[in-house]
PDB file of N, CA and C in Angstrom:
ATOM      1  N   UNK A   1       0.803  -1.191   0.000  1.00  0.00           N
ATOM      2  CA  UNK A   1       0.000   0.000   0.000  1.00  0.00           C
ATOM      3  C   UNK A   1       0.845   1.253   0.000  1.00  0.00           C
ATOM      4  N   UNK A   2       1.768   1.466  -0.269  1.00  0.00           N
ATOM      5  CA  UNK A   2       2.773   2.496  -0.566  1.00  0.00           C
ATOM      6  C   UNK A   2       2.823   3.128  -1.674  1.00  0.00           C
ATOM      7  N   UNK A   3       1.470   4.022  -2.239  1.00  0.00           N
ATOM      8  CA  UNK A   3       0.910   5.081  -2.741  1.00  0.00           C
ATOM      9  C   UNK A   3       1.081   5.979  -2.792  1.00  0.00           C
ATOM     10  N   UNK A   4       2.096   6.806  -2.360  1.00  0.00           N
ATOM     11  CA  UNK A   4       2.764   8.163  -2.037  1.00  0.00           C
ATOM     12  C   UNK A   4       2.124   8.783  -0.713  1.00  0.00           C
ATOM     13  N   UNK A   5       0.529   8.670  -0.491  1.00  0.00           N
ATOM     14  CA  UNK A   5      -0.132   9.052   0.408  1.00  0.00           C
ATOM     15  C   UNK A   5       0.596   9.043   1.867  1.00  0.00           C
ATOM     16  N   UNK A   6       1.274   7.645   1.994  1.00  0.00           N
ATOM     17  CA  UNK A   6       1.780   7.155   2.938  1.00  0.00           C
ATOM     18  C   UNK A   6       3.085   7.071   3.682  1.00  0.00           C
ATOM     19  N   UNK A   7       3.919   7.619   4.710  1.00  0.00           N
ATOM     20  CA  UNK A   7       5.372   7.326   4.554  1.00  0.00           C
ATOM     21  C   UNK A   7       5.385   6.125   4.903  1.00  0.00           C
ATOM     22  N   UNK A   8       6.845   5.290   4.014  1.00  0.00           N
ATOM     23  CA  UNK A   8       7.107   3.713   3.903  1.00  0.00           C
ATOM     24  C   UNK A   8       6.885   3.209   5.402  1.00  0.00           C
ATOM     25  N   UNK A   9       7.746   4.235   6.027  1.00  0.00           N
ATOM     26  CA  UNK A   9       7.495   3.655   7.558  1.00  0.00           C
ATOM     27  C   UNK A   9       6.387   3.639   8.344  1.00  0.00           C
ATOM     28  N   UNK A  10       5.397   4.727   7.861  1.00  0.00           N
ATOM     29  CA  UNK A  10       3.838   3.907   8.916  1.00  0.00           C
ATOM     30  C   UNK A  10       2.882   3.323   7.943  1.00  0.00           C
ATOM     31  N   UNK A  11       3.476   2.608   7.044  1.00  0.00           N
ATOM     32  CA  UNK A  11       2.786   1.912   5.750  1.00  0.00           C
ATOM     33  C   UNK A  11       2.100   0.592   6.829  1.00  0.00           C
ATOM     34  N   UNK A  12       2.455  -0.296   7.820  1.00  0.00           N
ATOM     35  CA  UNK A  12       2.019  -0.818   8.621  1.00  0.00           C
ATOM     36  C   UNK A  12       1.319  -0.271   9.976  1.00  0.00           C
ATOM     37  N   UNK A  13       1.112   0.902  10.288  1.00  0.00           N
ATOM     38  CA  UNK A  13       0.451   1.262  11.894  1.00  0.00           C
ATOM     39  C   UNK A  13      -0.558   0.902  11.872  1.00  0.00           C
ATOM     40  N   UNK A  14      -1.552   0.902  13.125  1.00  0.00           N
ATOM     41  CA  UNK A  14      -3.029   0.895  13.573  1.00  0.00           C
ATOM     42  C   UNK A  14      -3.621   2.373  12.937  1.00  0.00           C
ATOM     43  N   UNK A  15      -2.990   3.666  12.924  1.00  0.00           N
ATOM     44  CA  UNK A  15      -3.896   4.421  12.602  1.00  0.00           C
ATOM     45  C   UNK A  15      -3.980   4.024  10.920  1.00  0.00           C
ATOM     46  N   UNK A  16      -3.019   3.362  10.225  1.00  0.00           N
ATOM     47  CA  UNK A  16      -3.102   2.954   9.019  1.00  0.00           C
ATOM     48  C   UNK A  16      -4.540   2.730   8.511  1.00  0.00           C
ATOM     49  N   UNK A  17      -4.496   1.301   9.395  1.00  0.00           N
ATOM     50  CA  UNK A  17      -5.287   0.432   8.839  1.00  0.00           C
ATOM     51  C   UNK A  17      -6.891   1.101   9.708  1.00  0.00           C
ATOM     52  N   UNK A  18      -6.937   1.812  10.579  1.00  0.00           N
ATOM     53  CA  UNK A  18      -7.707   2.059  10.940  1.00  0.00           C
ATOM     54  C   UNK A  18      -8.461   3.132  10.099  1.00  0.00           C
ATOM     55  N   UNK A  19      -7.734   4.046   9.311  1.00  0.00           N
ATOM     56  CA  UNK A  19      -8.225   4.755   8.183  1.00  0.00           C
ATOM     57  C   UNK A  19      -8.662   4.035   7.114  1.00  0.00           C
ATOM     58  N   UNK A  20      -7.915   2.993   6.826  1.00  0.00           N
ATOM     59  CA  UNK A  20      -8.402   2.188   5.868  1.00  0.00           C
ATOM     60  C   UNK A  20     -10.231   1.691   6.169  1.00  0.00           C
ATOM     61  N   UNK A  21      -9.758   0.917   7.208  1.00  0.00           N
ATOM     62  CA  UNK A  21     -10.977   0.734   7.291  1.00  0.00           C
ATOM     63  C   UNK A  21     -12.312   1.702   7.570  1.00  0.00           C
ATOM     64  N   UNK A  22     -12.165   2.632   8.064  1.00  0.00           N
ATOM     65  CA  UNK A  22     -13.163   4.032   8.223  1.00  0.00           C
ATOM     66  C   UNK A  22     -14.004   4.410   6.952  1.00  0.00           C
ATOM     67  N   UNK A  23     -13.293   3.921   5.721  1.00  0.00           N
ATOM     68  CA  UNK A  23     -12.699   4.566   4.854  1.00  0.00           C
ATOM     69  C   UNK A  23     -14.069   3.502   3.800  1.00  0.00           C
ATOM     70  N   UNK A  24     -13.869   2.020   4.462  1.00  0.00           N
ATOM     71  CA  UNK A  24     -14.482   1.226   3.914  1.00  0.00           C
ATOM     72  C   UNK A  24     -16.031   1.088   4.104  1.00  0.00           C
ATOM     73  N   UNK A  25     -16.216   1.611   5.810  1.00  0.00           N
ATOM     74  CA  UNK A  25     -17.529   1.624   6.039  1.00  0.00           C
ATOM     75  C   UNK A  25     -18.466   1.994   4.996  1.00  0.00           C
ATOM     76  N   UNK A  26     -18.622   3.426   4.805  1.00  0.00           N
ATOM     77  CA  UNK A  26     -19.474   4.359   3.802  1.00  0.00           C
ATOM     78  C   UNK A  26     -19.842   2.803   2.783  1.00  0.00           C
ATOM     79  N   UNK A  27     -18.282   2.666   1.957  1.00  0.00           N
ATOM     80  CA  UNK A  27     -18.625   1.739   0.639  1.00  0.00           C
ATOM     81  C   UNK A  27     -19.148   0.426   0.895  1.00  0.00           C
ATOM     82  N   UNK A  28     -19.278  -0.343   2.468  1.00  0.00           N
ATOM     83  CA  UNK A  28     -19.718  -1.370   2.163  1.00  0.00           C
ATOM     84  C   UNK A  28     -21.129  -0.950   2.862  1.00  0.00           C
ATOM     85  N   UNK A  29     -21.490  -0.399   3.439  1.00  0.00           N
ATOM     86  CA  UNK A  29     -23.231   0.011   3.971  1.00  0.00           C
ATOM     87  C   UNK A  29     -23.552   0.555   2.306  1.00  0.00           C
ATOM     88  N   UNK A  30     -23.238   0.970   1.830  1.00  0.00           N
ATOM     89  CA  UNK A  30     -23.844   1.314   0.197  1.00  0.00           C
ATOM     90  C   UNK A  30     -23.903   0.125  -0.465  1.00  0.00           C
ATOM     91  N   UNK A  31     -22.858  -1.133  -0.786  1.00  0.00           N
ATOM     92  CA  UNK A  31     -23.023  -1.795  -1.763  1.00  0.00           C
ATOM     93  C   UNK A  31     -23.752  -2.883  -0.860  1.00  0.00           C
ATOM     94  N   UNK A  32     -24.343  -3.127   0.387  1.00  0.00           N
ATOM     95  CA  UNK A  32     -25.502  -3.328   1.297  1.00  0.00           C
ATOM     96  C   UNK A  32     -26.432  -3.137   0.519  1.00  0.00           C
ATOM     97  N   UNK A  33     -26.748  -1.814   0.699  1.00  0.00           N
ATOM     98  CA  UNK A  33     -28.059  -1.440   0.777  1.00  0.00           C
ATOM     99  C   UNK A  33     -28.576  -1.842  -0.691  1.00  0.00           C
ATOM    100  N   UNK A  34     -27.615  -1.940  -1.762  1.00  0.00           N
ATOM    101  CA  UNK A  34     -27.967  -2.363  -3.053  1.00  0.00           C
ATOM    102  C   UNK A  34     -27.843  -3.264  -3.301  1.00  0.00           C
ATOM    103  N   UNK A  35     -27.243  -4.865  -2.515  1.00  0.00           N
ATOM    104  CA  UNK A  35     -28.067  -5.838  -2.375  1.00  0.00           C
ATOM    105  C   UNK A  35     -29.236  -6.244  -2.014  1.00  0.00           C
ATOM    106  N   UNK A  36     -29.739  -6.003  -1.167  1.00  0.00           N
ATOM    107  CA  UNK A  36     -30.674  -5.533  -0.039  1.00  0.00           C
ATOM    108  C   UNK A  36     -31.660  -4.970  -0.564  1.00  0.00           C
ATOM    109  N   UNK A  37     -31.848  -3.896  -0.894  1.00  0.00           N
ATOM    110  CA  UNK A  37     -32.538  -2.872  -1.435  1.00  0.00           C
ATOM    111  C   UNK A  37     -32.868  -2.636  -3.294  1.00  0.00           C
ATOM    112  N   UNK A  38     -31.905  -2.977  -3.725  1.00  0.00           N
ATOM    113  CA  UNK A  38     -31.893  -2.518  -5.091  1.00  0.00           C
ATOM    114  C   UNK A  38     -31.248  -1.396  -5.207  1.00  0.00           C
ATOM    115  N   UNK A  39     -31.019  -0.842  -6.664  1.00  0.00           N
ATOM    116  CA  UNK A  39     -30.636   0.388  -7.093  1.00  0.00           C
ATOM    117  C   UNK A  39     -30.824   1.767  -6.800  1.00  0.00           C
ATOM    118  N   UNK A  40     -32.357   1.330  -6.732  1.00  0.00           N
ATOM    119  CA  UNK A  40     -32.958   2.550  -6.329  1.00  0.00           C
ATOM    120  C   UNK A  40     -32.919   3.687  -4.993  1.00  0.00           C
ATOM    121  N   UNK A  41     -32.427   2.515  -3.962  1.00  0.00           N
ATOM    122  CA  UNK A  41     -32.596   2.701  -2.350  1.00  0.00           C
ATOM    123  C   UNK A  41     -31.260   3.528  -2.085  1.00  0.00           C
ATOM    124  N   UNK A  42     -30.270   3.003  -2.794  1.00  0.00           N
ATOM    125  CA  UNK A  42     -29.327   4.588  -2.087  1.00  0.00           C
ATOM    126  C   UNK A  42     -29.449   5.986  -2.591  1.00  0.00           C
ATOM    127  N   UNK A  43     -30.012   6.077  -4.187  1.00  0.00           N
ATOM    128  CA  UNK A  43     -29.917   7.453  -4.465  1.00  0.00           C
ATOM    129  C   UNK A  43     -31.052   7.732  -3.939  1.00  0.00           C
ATOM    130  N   UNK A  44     -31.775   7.662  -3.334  1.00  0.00           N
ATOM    131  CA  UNK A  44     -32.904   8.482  -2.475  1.00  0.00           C
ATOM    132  C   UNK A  44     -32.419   9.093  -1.466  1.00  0.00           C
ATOM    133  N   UNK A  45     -31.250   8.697  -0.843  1.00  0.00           N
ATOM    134  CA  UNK A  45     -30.836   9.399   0.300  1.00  0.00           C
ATOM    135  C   UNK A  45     -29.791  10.793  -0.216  1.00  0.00           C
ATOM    136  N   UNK A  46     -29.371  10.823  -1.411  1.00  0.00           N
ATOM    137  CA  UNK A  46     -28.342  11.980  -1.901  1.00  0.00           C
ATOM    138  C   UNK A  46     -29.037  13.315  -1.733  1.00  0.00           C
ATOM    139  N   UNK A  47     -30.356  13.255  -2.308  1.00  0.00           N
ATOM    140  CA  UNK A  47     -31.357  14.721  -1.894  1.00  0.00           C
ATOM    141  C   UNK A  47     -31.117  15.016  -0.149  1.00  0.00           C
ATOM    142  N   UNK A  48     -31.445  14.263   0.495  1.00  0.00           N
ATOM    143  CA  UNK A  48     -31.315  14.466   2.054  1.00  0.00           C
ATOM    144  C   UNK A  48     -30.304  15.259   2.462  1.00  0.00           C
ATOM    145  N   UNK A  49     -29.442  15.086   2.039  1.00  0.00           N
ATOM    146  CA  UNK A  49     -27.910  15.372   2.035  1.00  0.00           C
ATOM    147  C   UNK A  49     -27.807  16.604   2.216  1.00  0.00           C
ATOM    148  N   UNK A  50     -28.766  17.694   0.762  1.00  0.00           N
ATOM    149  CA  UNK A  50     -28.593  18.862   0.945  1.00  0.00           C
ATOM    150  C   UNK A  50     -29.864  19.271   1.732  1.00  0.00           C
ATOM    151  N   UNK A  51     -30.813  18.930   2.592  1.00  0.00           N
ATOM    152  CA  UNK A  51     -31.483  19.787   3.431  1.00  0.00           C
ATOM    153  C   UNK A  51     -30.471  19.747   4.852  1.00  0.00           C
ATOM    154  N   UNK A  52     -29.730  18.198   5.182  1.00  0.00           N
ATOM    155  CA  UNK A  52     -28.871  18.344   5.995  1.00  0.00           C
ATOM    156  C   UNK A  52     -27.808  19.794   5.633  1.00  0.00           C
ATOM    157  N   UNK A  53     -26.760  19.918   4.494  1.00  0.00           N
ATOM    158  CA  UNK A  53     -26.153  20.454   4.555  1.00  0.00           C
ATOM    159  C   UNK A  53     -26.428  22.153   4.864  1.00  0.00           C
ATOM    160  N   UNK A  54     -28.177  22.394   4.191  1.00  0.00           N
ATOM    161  CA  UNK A  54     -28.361  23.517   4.563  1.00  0.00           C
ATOM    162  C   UNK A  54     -28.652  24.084   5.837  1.00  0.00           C
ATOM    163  N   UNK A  55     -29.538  23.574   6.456  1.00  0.00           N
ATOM    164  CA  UNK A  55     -29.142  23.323   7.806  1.00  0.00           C
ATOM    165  C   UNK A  55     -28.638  24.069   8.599  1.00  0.00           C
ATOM    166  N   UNK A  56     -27.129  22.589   8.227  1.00  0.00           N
ATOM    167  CA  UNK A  56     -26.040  22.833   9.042  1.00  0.00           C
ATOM    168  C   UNK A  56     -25.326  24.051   8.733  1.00  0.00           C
ATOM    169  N   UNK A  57     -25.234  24.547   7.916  1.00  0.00           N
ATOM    170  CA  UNK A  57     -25.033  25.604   7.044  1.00  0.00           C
ATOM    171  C   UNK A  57     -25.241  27.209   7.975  1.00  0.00           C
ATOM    172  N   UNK A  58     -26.840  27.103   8.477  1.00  0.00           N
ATOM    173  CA  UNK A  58     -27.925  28.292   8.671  1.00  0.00           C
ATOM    174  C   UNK A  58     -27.119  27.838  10.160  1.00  0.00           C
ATOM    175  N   UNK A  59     -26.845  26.949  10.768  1.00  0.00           N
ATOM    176  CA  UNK A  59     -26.454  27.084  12.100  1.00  0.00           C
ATOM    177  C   UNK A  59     -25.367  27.401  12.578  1.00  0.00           C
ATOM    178  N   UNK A  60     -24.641  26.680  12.062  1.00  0.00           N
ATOM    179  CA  UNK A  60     -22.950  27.173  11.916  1.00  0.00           C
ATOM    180  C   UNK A  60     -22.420  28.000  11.400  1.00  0.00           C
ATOM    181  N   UNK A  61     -22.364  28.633  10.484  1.00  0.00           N
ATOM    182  CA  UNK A  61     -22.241  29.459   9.541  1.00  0.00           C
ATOM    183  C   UNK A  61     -22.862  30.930   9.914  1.00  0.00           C
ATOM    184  N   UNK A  62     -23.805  30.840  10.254  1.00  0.00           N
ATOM    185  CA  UNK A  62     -25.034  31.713  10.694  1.00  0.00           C
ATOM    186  C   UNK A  62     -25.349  32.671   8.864  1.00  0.00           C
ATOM    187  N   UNK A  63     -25.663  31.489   7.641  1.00  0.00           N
ATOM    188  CA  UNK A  63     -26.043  32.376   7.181  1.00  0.00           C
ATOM    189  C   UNK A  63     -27.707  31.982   7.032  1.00  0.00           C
ATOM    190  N   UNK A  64     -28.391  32.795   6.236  1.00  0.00           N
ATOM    191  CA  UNK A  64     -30.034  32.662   6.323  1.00  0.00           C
ATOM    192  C   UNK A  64     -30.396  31.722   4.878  1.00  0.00           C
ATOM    193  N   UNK A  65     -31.643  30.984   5.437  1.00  0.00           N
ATOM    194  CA  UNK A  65     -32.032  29.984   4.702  1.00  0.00           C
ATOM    195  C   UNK A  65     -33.066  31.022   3.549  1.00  0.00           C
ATOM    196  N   UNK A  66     -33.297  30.802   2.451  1.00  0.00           N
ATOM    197  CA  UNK A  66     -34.352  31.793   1.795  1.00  0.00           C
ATOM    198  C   UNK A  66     -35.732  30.723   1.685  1.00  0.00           C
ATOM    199  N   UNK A  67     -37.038  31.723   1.548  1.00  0.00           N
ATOM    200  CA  UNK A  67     -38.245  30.906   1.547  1.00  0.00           C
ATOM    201  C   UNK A  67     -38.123  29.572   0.463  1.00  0.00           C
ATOM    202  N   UNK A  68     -37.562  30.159  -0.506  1.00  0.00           N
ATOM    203  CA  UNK A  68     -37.674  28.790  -1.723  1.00  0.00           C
ATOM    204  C   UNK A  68     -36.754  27.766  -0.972  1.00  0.00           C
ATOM    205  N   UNK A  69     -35.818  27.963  -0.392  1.00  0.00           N
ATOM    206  CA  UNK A  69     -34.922  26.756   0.206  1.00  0.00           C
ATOM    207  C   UNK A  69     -35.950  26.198   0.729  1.00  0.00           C
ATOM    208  N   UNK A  70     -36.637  26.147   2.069  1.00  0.00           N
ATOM    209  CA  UNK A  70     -37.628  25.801   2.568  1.00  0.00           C
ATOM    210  C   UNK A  70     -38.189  25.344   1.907  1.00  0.00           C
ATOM    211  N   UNK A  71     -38.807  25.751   1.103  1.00  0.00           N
ATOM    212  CA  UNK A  71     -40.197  24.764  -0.189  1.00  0.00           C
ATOM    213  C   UNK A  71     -39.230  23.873  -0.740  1.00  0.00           C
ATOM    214  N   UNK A  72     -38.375  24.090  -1.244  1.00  0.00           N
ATOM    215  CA  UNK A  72     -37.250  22.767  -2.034  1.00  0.00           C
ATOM    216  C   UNK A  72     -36.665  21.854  -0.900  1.00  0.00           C
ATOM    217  N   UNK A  73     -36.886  22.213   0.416  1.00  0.00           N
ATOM    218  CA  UNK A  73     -36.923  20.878   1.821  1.00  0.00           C
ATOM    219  C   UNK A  73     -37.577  20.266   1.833  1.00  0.00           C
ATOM    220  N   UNK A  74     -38.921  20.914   1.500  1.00  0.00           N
ATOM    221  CA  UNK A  74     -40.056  20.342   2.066  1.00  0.00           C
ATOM    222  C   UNK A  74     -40.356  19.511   0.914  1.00  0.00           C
ATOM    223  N   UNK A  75     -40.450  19.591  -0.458  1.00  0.00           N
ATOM    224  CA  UNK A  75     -40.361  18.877  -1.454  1.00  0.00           C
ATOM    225  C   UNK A  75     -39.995  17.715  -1.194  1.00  0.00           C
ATOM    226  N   UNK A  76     -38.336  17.396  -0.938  1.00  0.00           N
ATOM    227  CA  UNK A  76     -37.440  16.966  -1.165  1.00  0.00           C
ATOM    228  C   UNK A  76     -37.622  16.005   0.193  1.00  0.00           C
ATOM    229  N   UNK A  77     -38.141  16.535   1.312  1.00  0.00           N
ATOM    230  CA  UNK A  77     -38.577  15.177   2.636  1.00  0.00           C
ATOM    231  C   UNK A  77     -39.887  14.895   1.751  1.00  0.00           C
ATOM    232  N   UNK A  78     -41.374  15.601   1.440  1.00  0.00           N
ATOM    233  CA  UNK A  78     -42.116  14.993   1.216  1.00  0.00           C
ATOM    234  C   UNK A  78     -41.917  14.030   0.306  1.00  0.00           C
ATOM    235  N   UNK A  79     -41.272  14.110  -0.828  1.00  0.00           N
ATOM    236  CA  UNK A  79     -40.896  13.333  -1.832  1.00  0.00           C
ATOM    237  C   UNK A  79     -40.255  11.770  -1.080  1.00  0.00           C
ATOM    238  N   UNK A  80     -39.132  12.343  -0.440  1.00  0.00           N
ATOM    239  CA  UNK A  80     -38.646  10.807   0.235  1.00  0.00           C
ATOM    240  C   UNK A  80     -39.251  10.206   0.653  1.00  0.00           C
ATOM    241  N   UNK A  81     -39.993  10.820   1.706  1.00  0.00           N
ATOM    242  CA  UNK A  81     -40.908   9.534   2.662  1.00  0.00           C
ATOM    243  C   UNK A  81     -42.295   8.932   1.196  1.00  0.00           C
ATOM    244  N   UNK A  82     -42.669   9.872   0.665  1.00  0.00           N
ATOM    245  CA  UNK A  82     -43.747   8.895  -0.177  1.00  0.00           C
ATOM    246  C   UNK A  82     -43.098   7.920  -0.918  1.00  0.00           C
ATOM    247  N   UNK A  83     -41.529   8.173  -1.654  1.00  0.00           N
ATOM    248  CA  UNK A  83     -40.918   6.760  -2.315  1.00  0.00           C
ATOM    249  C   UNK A  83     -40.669   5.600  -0.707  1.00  0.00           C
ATOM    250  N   UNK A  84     -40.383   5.753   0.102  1.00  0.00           N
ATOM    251  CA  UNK A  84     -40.418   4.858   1.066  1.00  0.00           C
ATOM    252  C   UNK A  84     -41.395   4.144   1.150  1.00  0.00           C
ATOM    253  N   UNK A  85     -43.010   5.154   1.295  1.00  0.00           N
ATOM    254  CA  UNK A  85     -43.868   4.225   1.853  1.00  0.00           C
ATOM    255  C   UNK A  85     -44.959   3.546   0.362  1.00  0.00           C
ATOM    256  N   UNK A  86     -44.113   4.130  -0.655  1.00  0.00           N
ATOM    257  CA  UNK A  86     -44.698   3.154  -2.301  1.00  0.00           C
ATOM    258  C   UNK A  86     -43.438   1.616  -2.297  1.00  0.00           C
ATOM    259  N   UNK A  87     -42.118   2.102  -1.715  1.00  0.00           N
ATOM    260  CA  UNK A  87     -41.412   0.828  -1.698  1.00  0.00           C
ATOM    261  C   UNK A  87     -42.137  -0.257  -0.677  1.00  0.00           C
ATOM    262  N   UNK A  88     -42.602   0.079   0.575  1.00  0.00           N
ATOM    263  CA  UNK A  88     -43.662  -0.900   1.747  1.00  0.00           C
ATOM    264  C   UNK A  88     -44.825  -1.238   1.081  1.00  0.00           C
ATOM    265  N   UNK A  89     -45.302  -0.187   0.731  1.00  0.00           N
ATOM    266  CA  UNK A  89     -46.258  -0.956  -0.301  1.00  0.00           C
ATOM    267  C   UNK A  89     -46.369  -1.773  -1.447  1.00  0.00           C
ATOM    268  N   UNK A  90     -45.076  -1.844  -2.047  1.00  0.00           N
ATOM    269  CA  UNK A  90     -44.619  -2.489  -3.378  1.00  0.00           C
ATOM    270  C   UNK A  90     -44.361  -4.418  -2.377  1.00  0.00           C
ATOM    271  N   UNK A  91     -43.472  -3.711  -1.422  1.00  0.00           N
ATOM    272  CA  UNK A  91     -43.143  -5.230  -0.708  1.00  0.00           C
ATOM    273  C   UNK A  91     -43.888  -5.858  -0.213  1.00  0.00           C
ATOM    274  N   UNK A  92     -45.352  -4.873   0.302  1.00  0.00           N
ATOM    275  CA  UNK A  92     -45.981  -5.886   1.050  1.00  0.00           C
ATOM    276  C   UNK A  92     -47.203  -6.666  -0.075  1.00  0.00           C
ATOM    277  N   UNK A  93     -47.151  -5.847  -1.440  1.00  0.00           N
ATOM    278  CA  UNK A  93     -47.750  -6.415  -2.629  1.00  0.00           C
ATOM    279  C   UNK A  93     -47.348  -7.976  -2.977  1.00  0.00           C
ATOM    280  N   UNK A  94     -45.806  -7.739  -3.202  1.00  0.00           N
ATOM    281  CA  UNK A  94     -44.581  -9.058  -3.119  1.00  0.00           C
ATOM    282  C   UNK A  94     -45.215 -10.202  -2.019  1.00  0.00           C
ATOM    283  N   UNK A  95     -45.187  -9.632  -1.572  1.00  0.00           N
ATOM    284  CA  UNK A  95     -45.762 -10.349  -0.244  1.00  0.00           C
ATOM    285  C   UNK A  95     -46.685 -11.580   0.029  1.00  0.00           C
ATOM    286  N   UNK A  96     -47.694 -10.426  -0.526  1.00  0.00           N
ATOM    287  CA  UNK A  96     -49.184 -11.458  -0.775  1.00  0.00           C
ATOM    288  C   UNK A  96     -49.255 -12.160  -1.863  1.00  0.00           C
ATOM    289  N   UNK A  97     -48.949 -11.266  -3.042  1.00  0.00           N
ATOM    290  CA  UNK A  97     -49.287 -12.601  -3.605  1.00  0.00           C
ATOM    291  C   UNK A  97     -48.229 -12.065  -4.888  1.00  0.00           C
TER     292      UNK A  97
END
């Protein structure tokens, strides 16, 4: 693993491999969820992303959210939760019959 990233000599440490692995989480809960789930089930969560980031944004930052941000949140949760509860309904279709 001696990538330039790395000096030769902590090419073996714990914080090494401990980045490594940190590193791996994200990619294996994703290629999860698209066993699991299908295709569809992780890009639903990328929209989320930016009502989180705005947010965090308006709090930290302290700058101001504008009314359309708000309506493009509210979109963007209402939208999610109805693909959620058409996927429960799709499964529990599967289901029966």
């Amino acid at each position: 693993m001696a990538i330039g990233l790395f000096y030769y000599g902590l090419r073996d440490t714990t914080a090494t491999y401990a980045t490594n692995f940190l590193n791996l989480i994200p990619i294996a809960t994703f290629i999860l969820s698209l066993i699991f789930r299908g295709p569809t089930y992780p890009s639903m969560f990328n929209p989320l992303s930016l009502v989180f980031v705005a947010i965090t944004e308006a709090i930290f930052f302290g700058t101001s959210i504008s009314f359309g941000s708000l309506i493009g949140m509210a979109v963007l949760i209402v939208g999610f939760y109805l693909f959620l509860w058409g996927k429960s309904m799709e499964k529990k279709g599967e289901a029966a019959g």
